[in-house]
N, C-alpha and C. Protein backbone atom coordinates (compact mmCIF):
# COMPACT_ATOMS: atom_id res chain seq x y z
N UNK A 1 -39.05 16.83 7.23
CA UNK A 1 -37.62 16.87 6.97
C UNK A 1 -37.36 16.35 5.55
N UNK A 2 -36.28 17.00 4.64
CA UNK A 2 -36.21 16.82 3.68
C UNK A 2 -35.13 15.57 3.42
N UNK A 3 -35.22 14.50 2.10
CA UNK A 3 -34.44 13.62 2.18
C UNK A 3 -33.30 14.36 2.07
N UNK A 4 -32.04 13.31 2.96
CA UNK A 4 -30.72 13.72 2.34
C UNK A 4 -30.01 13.30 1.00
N UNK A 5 -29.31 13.97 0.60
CA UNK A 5 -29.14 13.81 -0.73
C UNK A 5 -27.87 13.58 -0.98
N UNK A 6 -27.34 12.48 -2.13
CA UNK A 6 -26.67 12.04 -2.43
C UNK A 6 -25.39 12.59 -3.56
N UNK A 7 -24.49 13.07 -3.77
CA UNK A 7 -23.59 13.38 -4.89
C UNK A 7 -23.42 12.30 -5.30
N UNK A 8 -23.94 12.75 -6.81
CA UNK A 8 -23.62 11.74 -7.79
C UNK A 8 -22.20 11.79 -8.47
N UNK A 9 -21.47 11.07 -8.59
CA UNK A 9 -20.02 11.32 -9.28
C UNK A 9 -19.72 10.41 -10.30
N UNK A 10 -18.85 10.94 -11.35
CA UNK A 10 -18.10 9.98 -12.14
C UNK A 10 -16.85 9.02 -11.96
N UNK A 11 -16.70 7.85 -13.02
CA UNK A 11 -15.50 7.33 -12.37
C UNK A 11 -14.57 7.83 -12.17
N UNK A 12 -14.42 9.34 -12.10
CA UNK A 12 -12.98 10.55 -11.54
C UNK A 12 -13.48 10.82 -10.30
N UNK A 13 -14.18 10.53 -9.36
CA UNK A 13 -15.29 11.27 -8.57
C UNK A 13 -15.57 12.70 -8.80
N UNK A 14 -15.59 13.01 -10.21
CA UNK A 14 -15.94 14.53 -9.95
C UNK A 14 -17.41 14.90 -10.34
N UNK A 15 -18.03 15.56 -9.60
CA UNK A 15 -19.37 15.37 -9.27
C UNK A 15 -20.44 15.67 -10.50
N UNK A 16 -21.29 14.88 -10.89
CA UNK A 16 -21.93 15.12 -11.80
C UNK A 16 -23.34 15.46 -11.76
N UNK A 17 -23.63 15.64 -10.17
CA UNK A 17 -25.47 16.36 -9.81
C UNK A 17 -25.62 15.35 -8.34
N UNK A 18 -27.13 16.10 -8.21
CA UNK A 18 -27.57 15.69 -6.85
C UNK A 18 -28.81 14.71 -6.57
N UNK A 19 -28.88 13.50 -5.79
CA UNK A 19 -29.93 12.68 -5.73
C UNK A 19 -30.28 12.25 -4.53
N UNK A 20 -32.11 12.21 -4.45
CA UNK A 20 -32.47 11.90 -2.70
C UNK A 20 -31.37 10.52 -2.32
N UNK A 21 -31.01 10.26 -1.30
CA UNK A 21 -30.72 9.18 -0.73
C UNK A 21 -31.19 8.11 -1.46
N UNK A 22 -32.02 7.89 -1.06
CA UNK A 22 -32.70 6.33 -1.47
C UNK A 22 -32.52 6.15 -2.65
N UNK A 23 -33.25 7.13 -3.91
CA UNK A 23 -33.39 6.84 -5.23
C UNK A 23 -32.46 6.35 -5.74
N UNK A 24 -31.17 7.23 -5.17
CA UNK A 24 -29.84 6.50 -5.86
C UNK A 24 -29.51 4.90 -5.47
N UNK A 25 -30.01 4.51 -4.30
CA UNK A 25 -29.29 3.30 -3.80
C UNK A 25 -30.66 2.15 -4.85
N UNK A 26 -31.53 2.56 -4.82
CA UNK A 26 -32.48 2.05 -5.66
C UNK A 26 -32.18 1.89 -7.22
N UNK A 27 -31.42 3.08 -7.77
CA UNK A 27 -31.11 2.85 -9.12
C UNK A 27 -29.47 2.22 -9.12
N UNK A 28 -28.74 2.10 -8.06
CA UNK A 28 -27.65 1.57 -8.12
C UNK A 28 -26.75 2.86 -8.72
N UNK A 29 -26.88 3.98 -8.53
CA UNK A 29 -26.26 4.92 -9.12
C UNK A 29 -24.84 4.76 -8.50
N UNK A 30 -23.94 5.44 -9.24
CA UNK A 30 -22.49 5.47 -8.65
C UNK A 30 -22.45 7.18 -7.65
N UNK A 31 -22.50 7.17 -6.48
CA UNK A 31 -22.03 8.27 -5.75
C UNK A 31 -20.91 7.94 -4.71
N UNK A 32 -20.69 9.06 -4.06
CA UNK A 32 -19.83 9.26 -3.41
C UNK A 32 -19.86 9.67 -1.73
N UNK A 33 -19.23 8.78 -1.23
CA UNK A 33 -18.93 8.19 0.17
C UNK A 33 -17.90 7.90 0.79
N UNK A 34 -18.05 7.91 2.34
CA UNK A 34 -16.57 7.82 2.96
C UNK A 34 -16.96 6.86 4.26
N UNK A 35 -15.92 6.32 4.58
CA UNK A 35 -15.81 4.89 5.67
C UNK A 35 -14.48 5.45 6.69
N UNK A 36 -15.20 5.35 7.52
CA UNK A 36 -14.11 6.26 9.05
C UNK A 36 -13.57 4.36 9.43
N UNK A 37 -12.38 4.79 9.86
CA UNK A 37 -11.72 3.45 10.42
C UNK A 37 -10.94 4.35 11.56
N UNK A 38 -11.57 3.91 13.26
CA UNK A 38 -10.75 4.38 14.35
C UNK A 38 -10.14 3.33 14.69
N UNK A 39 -8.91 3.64 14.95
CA UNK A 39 -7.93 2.79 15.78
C UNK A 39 -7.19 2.97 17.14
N UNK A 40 -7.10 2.40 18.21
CA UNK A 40 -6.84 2.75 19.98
C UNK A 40 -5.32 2.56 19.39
N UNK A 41 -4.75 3.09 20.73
CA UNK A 41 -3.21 2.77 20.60
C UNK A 41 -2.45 1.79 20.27
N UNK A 42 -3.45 0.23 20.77
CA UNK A 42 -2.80 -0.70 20.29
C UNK A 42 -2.77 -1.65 18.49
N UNK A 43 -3.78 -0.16 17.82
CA UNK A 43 -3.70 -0.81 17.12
C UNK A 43 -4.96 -1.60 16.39
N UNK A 44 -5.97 -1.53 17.46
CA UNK A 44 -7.16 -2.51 17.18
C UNK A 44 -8.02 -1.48 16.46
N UNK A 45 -8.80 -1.87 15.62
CA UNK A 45 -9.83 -1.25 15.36
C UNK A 45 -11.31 -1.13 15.72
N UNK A 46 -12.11 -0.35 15.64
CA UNK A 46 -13.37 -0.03 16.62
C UNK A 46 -14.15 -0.54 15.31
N UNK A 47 -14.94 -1.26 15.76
CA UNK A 47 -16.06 -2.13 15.00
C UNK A 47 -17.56 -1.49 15.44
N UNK A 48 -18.34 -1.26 14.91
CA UNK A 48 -20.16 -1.21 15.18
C UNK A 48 -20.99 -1.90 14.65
N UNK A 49 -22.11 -2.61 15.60
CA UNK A 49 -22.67 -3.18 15.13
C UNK A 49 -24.45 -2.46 14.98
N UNK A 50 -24.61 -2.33 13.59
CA UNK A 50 -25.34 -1.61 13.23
C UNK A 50 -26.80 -1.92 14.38
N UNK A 51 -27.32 -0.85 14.04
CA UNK A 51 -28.52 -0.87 14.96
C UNK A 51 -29.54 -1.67 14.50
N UNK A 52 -30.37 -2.37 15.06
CA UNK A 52 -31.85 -3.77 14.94
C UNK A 52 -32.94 -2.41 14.25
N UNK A 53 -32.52 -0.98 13.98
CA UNK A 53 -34.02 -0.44 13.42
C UNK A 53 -33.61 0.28 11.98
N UNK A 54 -32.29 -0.59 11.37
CA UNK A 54 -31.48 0.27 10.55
C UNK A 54 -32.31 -0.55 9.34
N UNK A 55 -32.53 -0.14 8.48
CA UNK A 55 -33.25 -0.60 6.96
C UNK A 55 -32.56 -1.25 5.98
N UNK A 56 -31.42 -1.42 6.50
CA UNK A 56 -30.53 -2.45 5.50
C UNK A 56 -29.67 -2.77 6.42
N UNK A 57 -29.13 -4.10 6.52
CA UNK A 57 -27.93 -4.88 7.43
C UNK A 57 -28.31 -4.65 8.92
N UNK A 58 -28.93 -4.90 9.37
CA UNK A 58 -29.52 -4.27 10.97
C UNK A 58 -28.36 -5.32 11.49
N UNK A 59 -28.19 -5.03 12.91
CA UNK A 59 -27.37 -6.07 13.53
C UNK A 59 -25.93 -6.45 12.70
N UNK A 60 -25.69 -6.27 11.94
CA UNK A 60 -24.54 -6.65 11.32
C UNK A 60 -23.04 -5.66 12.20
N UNK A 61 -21.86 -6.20 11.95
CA UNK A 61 -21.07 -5.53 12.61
C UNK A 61 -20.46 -4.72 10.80
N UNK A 62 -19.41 -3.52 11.24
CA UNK A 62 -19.15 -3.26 9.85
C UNK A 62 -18.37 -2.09 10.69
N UNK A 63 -17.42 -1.00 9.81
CA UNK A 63 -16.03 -0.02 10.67
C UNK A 63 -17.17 0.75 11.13
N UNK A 64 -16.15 1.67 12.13
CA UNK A 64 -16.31 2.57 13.07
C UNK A 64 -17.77 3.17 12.47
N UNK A 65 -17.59 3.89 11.25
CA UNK A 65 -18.86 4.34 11.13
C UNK A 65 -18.86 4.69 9.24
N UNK A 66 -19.55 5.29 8.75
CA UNK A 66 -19.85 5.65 7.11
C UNK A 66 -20.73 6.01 6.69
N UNK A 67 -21.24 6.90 5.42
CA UNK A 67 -22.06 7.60 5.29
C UNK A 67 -21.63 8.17 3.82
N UNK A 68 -22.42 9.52 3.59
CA UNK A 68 -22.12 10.49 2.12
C UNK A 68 -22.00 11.63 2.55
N UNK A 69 -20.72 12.16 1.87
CA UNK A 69 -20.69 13.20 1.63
C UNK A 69 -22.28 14.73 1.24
N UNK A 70 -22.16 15.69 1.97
CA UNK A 70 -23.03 16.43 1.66
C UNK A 70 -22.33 17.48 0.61
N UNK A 71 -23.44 18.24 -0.21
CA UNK A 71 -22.63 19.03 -1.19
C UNK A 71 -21.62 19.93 -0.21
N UNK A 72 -20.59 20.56 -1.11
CA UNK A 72 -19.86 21.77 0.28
C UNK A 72 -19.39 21.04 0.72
N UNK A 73 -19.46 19.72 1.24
CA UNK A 73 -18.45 19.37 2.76
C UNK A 73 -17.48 18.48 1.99
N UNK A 74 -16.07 18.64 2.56
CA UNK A 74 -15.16 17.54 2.32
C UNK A 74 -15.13 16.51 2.86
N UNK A 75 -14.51 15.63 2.42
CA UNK A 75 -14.34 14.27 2.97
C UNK A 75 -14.15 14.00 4.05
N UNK A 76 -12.88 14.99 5.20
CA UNK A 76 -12.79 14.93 6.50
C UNK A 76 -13.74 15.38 7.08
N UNK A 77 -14.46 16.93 6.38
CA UNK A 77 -15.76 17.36 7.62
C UNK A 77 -16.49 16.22 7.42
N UNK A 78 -17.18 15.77 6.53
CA UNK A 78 -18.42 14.89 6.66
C UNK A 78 -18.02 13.93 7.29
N UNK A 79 -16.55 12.89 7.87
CA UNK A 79 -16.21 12.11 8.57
C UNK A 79 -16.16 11.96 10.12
N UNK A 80 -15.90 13.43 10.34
CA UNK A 80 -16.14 13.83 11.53
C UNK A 80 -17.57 13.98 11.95
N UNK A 81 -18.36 14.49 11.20
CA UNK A 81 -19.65 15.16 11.38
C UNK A 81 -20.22 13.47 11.67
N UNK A 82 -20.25 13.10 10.88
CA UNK A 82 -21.01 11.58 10.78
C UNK A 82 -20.46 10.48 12.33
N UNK A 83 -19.12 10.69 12.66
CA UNK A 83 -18.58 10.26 13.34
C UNK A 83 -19.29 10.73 15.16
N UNK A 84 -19.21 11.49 15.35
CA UNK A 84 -20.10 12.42 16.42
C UNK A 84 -21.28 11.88 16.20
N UNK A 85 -22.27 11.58 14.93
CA UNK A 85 -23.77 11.67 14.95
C UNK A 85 -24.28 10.32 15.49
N UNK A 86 -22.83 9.64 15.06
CA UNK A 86 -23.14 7.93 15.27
C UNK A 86 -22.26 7.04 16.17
N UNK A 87 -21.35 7.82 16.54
CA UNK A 87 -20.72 7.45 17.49
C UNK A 87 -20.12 8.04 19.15
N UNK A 88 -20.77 9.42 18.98
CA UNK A 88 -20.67 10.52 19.91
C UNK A 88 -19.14 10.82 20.37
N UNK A 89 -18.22 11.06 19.29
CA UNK A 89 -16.82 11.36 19.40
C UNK A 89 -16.74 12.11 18.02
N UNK A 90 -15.68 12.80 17.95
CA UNK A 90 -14.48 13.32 16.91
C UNK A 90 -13.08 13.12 16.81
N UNK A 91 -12.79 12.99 16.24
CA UNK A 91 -11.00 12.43 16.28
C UNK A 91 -10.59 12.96 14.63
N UNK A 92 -9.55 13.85 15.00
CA UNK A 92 -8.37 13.48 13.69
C UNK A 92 -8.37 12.58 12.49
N UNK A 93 -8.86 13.31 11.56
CA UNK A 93 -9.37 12.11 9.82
C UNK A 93 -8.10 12.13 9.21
N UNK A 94 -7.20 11.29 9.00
CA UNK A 94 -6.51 10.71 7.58
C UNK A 94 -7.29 10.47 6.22
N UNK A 95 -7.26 11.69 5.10
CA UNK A 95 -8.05 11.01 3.93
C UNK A 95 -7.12 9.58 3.67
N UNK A 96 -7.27 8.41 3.22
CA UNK A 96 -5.75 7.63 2.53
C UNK A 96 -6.45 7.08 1.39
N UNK A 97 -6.89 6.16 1.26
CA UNK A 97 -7.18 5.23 -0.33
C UNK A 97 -8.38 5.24 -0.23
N UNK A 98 -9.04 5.21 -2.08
CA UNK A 98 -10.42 5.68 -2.63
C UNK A 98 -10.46 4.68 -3.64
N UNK A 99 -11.66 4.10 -3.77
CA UNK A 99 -11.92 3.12 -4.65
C UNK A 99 -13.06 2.98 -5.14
N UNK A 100 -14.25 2.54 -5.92
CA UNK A 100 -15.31 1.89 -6.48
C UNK A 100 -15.87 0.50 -5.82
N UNK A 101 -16.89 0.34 -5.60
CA UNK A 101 -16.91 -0.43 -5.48
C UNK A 101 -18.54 -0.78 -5.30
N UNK A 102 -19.30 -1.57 -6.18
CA UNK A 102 -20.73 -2.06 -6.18
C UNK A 102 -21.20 -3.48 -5.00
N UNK A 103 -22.45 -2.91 -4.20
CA UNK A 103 -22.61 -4.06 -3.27
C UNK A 103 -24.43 -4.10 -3.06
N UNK A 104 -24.82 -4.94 -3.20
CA UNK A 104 -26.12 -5.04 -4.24
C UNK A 104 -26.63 -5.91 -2.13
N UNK A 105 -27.93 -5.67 -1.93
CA UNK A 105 -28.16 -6.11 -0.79
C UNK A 105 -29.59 -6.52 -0.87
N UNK A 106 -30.28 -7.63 -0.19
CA UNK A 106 -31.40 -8.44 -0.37
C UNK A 106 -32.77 -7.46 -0.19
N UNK A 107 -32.99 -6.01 0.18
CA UNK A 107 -34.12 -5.43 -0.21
C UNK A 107 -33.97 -4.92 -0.79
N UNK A 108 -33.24 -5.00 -2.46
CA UNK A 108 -33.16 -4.77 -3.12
C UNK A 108 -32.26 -3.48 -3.86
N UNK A 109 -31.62 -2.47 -2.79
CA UNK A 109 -30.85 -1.79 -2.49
C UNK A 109 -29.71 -2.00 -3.39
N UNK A 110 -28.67 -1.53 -3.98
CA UNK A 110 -27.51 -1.39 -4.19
C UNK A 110 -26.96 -0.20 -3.80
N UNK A 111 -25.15 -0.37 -2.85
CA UNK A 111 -24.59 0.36 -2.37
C UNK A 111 -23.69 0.31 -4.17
N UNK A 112 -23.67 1.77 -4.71
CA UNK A 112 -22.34 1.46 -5.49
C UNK A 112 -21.66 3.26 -5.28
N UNK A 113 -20.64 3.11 -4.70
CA UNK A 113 -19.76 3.77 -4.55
C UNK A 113 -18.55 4.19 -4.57
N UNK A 114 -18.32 5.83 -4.48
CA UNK A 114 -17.03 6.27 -4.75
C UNK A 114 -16.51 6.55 -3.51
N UNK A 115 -15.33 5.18 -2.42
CA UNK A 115 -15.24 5.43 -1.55
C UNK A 115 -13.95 5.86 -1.00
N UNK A 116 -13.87 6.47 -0.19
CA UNK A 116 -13.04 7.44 1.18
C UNK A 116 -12.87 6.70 2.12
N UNK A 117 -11.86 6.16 1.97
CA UNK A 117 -11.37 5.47 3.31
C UNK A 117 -10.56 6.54 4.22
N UNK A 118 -11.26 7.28 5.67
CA UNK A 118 -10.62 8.08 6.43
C UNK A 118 -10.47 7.42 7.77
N UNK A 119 -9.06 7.78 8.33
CA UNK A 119 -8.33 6.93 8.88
C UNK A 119 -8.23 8.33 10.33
N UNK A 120 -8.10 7.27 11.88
CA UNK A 120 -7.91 8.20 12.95
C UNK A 120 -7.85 7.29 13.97
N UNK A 121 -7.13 7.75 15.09
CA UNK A 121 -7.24 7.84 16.15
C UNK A 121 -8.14 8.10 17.55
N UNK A 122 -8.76 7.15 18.33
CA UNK A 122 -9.03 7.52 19.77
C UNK A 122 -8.87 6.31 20.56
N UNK A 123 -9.32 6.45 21.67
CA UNK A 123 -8.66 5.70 23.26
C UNK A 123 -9.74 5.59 24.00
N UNK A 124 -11.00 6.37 24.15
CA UNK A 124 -12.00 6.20 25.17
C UNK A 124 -13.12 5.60 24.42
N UNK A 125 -14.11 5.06 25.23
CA UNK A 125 -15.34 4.44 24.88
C UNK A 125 -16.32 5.88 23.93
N UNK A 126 -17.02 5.34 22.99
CA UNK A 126 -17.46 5.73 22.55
C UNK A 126 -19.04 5.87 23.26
N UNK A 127 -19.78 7.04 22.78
CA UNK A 127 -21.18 7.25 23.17
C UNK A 127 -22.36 7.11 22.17
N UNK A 128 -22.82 5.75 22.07
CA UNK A 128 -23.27 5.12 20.55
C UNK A 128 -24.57 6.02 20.77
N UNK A 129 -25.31 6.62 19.42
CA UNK A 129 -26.62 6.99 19.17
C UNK A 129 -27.44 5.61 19.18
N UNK A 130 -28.14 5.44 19.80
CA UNK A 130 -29.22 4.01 19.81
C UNK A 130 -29.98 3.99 18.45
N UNK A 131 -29.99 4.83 17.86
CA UNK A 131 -30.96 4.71 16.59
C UNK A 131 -29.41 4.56 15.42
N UNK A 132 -28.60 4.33 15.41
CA UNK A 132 -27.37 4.27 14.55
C UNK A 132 -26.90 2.50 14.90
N UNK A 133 -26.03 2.71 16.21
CA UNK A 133 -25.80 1.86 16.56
C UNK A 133 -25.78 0.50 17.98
N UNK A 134 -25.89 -0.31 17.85
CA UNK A 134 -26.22 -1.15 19.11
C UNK A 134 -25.35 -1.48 20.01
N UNK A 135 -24.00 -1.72 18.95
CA UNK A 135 -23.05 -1.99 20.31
C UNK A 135 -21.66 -1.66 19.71
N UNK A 136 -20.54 -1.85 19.91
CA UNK A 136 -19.53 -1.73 19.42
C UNK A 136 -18.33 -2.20 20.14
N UNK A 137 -17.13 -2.81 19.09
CA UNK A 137 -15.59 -3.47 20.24
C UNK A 137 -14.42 -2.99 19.47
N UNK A 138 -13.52 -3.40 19.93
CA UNK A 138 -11.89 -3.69 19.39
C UNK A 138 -11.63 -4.52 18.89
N UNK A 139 -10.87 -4.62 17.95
CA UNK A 139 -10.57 -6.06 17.39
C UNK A 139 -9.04 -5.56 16.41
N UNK A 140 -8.73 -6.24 16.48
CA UNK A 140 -7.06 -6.39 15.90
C UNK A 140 -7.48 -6.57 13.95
N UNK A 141 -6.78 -6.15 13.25
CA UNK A 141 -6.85 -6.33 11.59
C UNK A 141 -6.66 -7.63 10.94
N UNK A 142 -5.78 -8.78 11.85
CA UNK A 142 -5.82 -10.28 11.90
C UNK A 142 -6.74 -10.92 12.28
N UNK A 143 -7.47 -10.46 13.42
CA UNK A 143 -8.72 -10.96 13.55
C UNK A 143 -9.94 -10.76 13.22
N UNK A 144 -9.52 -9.39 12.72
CA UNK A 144 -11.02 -9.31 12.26
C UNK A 144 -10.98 -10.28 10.20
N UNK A 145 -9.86 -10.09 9.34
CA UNK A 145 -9.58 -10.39 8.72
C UNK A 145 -10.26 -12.09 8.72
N UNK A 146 -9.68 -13.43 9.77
CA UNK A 146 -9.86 -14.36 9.92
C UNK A 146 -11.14 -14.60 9.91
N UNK A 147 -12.11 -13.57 10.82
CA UNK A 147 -13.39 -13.92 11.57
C UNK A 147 -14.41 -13.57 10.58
N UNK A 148 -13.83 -12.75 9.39
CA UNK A 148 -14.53 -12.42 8.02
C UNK A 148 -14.89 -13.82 7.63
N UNK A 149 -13.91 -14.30 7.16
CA UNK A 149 -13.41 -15.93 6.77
C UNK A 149 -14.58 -16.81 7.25
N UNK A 150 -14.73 -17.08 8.30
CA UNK A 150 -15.19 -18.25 9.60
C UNK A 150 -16.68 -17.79 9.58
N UNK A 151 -16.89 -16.42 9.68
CA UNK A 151 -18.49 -15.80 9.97
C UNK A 151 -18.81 -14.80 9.07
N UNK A 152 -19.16 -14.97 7.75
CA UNK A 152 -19.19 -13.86 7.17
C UNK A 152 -20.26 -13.18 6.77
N UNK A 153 -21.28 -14.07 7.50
CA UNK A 153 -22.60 -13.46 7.82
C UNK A 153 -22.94 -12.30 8.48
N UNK A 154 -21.95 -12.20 9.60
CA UNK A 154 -22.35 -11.22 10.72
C UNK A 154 -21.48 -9.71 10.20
N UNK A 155 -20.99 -9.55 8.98
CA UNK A 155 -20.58 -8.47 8.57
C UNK A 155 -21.04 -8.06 7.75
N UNK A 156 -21.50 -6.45 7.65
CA UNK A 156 -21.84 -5.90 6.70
C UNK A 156 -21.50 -6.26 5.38
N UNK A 157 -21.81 -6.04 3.98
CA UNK A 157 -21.76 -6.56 2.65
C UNK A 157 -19.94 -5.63 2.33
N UNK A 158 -20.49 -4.31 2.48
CA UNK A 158 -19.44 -3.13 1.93
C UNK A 158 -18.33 -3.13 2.99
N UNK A 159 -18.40 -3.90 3.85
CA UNK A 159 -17.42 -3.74 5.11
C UNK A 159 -16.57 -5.04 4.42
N UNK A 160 -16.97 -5.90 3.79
CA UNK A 160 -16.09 -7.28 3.68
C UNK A 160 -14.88 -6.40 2.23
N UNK A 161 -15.50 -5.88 1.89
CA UNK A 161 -14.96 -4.96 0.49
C UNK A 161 -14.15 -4.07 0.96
N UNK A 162 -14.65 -3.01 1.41
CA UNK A 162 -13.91 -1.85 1.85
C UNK A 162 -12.55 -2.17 3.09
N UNK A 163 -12.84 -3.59 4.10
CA UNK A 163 -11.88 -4.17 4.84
C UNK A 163 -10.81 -4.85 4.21
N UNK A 164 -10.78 -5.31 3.12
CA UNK A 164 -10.13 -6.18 2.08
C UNK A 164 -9.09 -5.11 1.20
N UNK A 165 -9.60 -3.68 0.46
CA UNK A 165 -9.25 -3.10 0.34
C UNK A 165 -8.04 -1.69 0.73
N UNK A 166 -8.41 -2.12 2.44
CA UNK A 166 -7.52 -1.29 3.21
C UNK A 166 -6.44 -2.25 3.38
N UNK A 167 -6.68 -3.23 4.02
CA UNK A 167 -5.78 -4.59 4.84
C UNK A 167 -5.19 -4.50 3.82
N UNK A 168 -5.41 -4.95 2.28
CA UNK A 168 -4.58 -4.89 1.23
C UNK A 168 -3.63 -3.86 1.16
N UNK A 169 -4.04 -2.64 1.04
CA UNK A 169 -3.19 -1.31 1.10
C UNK A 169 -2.00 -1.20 1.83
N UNK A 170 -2.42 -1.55 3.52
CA UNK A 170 -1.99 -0.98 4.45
C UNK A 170 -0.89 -2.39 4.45
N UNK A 171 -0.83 -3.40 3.84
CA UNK A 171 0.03 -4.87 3.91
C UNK A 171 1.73 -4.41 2.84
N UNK A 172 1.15 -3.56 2.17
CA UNK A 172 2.26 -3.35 1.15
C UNK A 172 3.38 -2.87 1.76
């Protein structure tokens, strides 16, 4: 199987070529990516906690789900697509706010990205892929906000960023 490959973009995100996965997160390249945030009726948001066989942040909790864009696909297909692969659902994508943002991680990895915050709706339990994710809950935008604060170990690096960034948005 061939690596998947990364769009490389400028600070416009407009795309400037194509790179394996890894190499880019290895050279810290700037590409382009999107972060699904589901929310139940009341409001809470669906959290995952990454899977114990994942190669960066294992066990960590971090949103619903995230990934890169493939060439051809927009921001909502690849949200959906990714959303199903790792969480065994589809729901309704809101593109809303896009930002930059560099997050450098202890095997040496850097996430630096051009990100897609896509926004949706569902109500039933999700059907986690075991090789994606381990477990997953609800949690309210106050609490998860606080519990950043108190434990900020147990969250992904790009989730403390990309959560900060929305909460900010969505506060105005």
């Amino acid at each position: 199987m061939t690596e998947e490959k990364v769009i490389l973009v400028n600070q416009k995100d407009e795309p400037i070529g194509l790179m394996p996965k890894m190499e880019a997160h290895e050279k810290g390249l700037l590409h382009r990516a999107f972060s699904v945030f589901i929310f139940n009726e009341k409001n809470e948001l669906m959290l995952q906690q990454r899977a114990l066989s994942k190669y960066h942040s294992p066990g960590l909790w971090t949103n619903t789900c995230c990934s890169h864009q493939r060439e051809g696909e927009t921001n909502i297909e690849a949200g959906k697509r990714r959303l199903q692969e790792e969480m065994g659902f589809t729901a309704e994508l809101e593109d809303t706010i896009s930002f930059i943002y560099k997050a450098p991680f202890d095997n040496g990895l850097t996430e630096h990205e051009f990100d897609h915050i896509l926004v949706g709706n569902y109500t039933e339990e999700p059907k986690l892929n075991p090789e994606e994710a381990g477990a997953w809950k609800w949690m309210r935008l106050e609490e998860v906000a606080k519990d950043m604060v108190n434990n900020p170990s147990i969250y992904t690096a790009w989730f403390k960023i990309i959560f900060e960034k929305y909460y900010q948005s969505i506060e105005r």
